[in-house]
Protein backbone atom coordinates (compact mmCIF):
# COMPACT_ATOMS: atom_id res chain seq x y z
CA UNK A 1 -12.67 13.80 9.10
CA UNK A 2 -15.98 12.72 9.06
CA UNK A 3 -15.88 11.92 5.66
CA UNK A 4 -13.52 9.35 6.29
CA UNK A 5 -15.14 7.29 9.13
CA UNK A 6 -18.43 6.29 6.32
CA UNK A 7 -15.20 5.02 4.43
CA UNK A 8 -15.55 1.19 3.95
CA UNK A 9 -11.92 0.87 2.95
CA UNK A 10 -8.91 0.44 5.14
CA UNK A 11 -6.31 2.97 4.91
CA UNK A 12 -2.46 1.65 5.73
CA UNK A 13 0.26 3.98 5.99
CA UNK A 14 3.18 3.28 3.44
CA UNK A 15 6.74 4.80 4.52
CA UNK A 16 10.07 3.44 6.34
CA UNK A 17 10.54 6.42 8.30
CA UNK A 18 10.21 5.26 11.87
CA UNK A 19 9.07 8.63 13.47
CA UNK A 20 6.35 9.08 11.04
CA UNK A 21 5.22 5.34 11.76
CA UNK A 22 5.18 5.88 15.16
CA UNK A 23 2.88 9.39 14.36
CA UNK A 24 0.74 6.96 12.13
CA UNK A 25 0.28 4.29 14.53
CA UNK A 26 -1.30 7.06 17.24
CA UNK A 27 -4.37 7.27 14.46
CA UNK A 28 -6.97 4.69 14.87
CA UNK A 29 -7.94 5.70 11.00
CA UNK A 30 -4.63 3.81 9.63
CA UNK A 31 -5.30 0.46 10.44
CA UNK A 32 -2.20 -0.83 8.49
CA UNK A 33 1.22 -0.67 7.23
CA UNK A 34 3.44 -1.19 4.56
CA UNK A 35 7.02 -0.76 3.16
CA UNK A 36 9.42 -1.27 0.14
CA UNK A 37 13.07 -1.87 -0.34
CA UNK A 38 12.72 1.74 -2.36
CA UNK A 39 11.07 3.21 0.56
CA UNK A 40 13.98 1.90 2.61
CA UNK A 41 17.09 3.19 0.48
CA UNK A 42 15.36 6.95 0.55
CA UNK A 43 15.06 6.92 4.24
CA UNK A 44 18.59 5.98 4.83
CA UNK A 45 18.00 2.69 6.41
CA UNK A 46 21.38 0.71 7.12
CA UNK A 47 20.01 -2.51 8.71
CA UNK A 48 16.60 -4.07 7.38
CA UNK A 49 16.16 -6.54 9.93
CA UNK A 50 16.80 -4.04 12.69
CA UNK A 51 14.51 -1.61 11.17
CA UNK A 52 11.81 -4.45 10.69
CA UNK A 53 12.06 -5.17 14.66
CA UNK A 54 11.61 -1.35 15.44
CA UNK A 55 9.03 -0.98 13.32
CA UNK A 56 7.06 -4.58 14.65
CA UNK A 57 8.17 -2.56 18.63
CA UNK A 58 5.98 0.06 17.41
CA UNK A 59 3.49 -1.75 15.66
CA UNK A 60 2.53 -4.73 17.44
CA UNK A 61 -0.99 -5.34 17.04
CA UNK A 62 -1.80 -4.35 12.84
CA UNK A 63 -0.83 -5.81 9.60
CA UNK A 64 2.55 -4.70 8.89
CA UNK A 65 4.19 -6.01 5.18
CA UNK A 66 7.80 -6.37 4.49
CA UNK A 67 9.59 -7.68 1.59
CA UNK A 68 11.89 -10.29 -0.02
CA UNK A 69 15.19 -9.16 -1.38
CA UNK A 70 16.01 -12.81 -3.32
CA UNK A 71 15.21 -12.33 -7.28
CA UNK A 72 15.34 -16.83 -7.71
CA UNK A 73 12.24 -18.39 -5.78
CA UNK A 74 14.44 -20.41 -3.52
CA UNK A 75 15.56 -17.77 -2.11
CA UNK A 76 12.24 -15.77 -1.69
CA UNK A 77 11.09 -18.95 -0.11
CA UNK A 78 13.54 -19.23 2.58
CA UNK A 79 13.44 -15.83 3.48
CA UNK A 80 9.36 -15.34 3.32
CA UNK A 81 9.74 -17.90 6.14
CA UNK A 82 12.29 -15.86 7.89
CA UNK A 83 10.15 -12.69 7.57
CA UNK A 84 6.72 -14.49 8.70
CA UNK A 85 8.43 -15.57 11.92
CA UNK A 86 8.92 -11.60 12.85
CA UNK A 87 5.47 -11.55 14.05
CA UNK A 88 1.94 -12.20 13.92
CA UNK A 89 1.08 -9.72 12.57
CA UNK A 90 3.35 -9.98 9.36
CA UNK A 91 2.78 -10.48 5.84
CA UNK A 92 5.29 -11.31 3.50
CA UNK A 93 5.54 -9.06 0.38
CA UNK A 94 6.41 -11.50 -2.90
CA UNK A 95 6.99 -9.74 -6.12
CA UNK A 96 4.37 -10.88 -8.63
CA UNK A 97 7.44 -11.94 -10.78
CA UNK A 98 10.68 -11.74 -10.69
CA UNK A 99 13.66 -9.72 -12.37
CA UNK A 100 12.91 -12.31 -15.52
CA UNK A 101 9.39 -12.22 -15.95
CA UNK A 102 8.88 -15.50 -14.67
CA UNK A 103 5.76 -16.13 -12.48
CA UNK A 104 6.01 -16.01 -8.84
CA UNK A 105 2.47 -17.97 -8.41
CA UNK A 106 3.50 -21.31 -7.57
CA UNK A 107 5.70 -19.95 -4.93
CA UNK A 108 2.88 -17.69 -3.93
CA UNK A 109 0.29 -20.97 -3.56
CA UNK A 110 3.43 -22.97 -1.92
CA UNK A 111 3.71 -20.35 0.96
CA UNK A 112 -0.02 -19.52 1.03
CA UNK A 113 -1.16 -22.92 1.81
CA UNK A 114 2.22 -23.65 4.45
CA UNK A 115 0.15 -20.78 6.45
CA UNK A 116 2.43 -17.33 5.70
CA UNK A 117 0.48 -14.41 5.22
CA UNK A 118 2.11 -12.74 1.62
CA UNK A 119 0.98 -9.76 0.38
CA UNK A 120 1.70 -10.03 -3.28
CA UNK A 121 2.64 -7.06 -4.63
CA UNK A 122 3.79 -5.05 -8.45
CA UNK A 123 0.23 -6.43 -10.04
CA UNK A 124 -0.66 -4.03 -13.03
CA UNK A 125 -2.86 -6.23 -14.97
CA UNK A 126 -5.95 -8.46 -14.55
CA UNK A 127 -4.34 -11.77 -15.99
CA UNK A 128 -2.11 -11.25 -12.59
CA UNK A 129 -4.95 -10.50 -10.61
CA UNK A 130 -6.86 -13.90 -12.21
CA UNK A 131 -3.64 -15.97 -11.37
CA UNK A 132 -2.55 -14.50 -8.29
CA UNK A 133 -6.41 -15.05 -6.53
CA UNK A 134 -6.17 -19.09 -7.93
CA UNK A 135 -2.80 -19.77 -6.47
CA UNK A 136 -4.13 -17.95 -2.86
CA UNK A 137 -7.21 -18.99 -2.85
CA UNK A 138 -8.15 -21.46 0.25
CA UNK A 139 -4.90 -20.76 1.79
CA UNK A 140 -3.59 -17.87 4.13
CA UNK A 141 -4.81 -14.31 5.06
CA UNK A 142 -3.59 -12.27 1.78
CA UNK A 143 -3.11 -9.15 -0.03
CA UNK A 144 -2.93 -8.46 -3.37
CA UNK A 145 -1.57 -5.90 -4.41
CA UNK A 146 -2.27 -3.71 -7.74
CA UNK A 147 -0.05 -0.51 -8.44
CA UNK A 148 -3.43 1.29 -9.66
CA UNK A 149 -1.09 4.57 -9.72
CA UNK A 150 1.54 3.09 -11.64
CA UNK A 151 -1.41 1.92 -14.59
CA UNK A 152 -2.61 5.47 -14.58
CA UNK A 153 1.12 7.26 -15.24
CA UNK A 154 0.40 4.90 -17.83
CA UNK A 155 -2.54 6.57 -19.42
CA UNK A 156 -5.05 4.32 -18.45
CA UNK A 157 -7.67 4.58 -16.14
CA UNK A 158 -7.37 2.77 -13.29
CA UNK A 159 -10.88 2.45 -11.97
CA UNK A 160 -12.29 -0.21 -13.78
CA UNK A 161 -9.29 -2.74 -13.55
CA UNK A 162 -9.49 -2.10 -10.01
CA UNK A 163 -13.62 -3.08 -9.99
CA UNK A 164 -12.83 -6.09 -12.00
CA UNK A 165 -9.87 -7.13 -9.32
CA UNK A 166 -12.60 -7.02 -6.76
CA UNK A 167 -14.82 -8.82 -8.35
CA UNK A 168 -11.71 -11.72 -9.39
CA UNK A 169 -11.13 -11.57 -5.71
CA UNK A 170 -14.82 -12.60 -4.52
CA UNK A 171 -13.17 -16.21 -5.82
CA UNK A 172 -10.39 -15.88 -2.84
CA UNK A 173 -12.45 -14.60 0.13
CA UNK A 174 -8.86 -15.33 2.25
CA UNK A 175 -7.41 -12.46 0.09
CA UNK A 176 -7.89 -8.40 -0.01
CA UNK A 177 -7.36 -6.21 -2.75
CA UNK A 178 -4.89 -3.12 -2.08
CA UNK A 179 -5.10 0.05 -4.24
CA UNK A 180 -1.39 0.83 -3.94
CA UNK A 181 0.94 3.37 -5.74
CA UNK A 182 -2.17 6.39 -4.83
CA UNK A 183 -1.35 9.52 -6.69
CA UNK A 184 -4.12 11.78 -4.77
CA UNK A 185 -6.24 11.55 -2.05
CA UNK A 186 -9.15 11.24 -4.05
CA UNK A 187 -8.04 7.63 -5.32
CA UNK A 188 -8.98 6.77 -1.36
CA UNK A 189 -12.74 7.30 -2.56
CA UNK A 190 -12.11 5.33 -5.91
CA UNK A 191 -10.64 2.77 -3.96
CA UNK A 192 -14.28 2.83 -1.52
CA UNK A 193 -16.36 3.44 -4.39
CA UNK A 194 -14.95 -0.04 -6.40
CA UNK A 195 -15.12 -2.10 -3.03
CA UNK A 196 -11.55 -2.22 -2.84
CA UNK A 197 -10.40 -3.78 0.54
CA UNK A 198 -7.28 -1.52 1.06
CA UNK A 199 -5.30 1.56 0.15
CA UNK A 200 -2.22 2.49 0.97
CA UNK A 201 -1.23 6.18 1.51
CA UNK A 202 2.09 7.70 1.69
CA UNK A 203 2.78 10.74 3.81
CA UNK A 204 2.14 13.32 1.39
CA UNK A 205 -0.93 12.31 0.77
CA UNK A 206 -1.92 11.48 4.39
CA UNK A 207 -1.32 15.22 4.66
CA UNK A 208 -4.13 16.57 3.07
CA UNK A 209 -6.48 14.79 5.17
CA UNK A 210 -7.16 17.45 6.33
CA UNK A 211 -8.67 18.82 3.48
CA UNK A 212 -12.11 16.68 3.17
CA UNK A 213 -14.78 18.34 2.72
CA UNK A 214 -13.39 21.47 2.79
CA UNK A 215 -15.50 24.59 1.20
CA UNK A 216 -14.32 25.39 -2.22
CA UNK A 217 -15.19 28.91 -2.07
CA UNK A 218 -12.50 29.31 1.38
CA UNK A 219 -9.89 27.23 -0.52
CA UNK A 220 -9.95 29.54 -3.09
CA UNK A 221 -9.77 32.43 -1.01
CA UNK A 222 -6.39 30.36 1.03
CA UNK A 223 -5.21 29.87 -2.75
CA UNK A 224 -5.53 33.43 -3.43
CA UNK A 225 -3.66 34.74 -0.41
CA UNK A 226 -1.04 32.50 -0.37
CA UNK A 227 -0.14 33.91 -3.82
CA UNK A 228 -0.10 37.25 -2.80
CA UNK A 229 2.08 36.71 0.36
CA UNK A 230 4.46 34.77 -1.42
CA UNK A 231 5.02 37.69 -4.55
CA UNK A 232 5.19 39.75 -1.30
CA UNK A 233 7.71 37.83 0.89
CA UNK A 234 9.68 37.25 -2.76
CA UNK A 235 9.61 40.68 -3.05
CA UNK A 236 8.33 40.75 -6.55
CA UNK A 237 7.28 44.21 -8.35
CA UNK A 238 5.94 45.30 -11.63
């Protein structure tokens, strides 16, 4: 775990399993949180403003994002002002756009300059980056929030959008850049390498902590032998 503490980027813990937040929060390496409606539904969670105040029990003093439900901007408006008044600590998760297409920035400046913290989140390309940073620029603490996992399933490599999004960002020194939607752990040293601000990690991948800086030559050897004992424990022959 050494590794981890010359890391200049901020890992937050994405989930809505209580338990494991609770695990998370005893880890003075995750210095953040953040959720989904998605996350949500696959965890089973019935209420979503009960779960938000169990979660802000738990997680009092770090930077904890939850998200709108409204698709029209009225309605994102009124309840990013419900959501900001959970806490201090809370940032307000705005869709870059909504179900139509249509820009969420002027929405995004509105709130940022009334004093909520929004996390803006579903960016996948650097024209959203570019308009996102004007309308947040000079106004709340922000995230930003680019799905670099979501533009590689894509084909493309992440990496450099993600360097030019930090460098779009120097514009909006209020505002940090999140690597979201991680598909390995090794995007958590992309994410350091292009001065990105912020990753976040789901469990799986918060698993194999574990394994930096392991020895290649021993992994191979705990590859090997876990092959062999499960033919064995299958009960394979030849």
């Amino acid at each position: 775990m050494k590794l981890l503490d010359d890391l200049s980027v901020k890992i937050f813990a994405d989930g809505a399993d209580l338990g494991g937040i609770r695990e998370m929060c005893r880890r003075p390496y995750i210095k953040g949180f953040t959720t989904n409606p998605t996350l949500m539904r696959r965890a089973g969670v019935p209420d979503y403003r009960a779960f938000a105040r169990a979660v802000l029990e738990v997680v009092p003093d770090r930077p904890v994002s939850f998200e709108v439900l409204a698709d029209d901007f009225g309605g994102m408006e009124r309840q990013a002002q419900e959501i900001a008044s959970w806490g201090r600590n809370v940032y307000v998760k705005i869709p870059v756009t909504n179900t139509r297409g249509e820009p969420a920035n002027a929405l995004i400046g509105r709130l940022s300059r009334a004093g909520v913290k929004v996390n803006v989140t579903a960016l996948l390309s650097i024209e959203q980056v570019r308009d996102v940073a004007e309308a947040v620029a000079g106004g709340a603490p922000a995230f930003v929030s680019v799905f670099a996992g979501r533009v590689a399933d894509t084909g493309r490599d992440p990496v450099p959008i993600m360097a030019e999004a930090v460098e779009l960002l120097r514009h909006a020194p209020n505002a940090e850049l999140i690597w979201a939607s991680p598909r390995e752990l090794l995007n958590i040293f992309h994410a350091n390498q292009v001065g990105c601000h912020i990753i976040t990690v789901t469990g799986d991948i918060l698993a194999k902590l574990s394994l930096v800086g392991t020895d290649l030559k021993a992994y191979s050897l705990d590859t090997v032998r876990m092959f062999y004992n499960d033919a064995t424990t299958a009960g394979f022959e030849l």
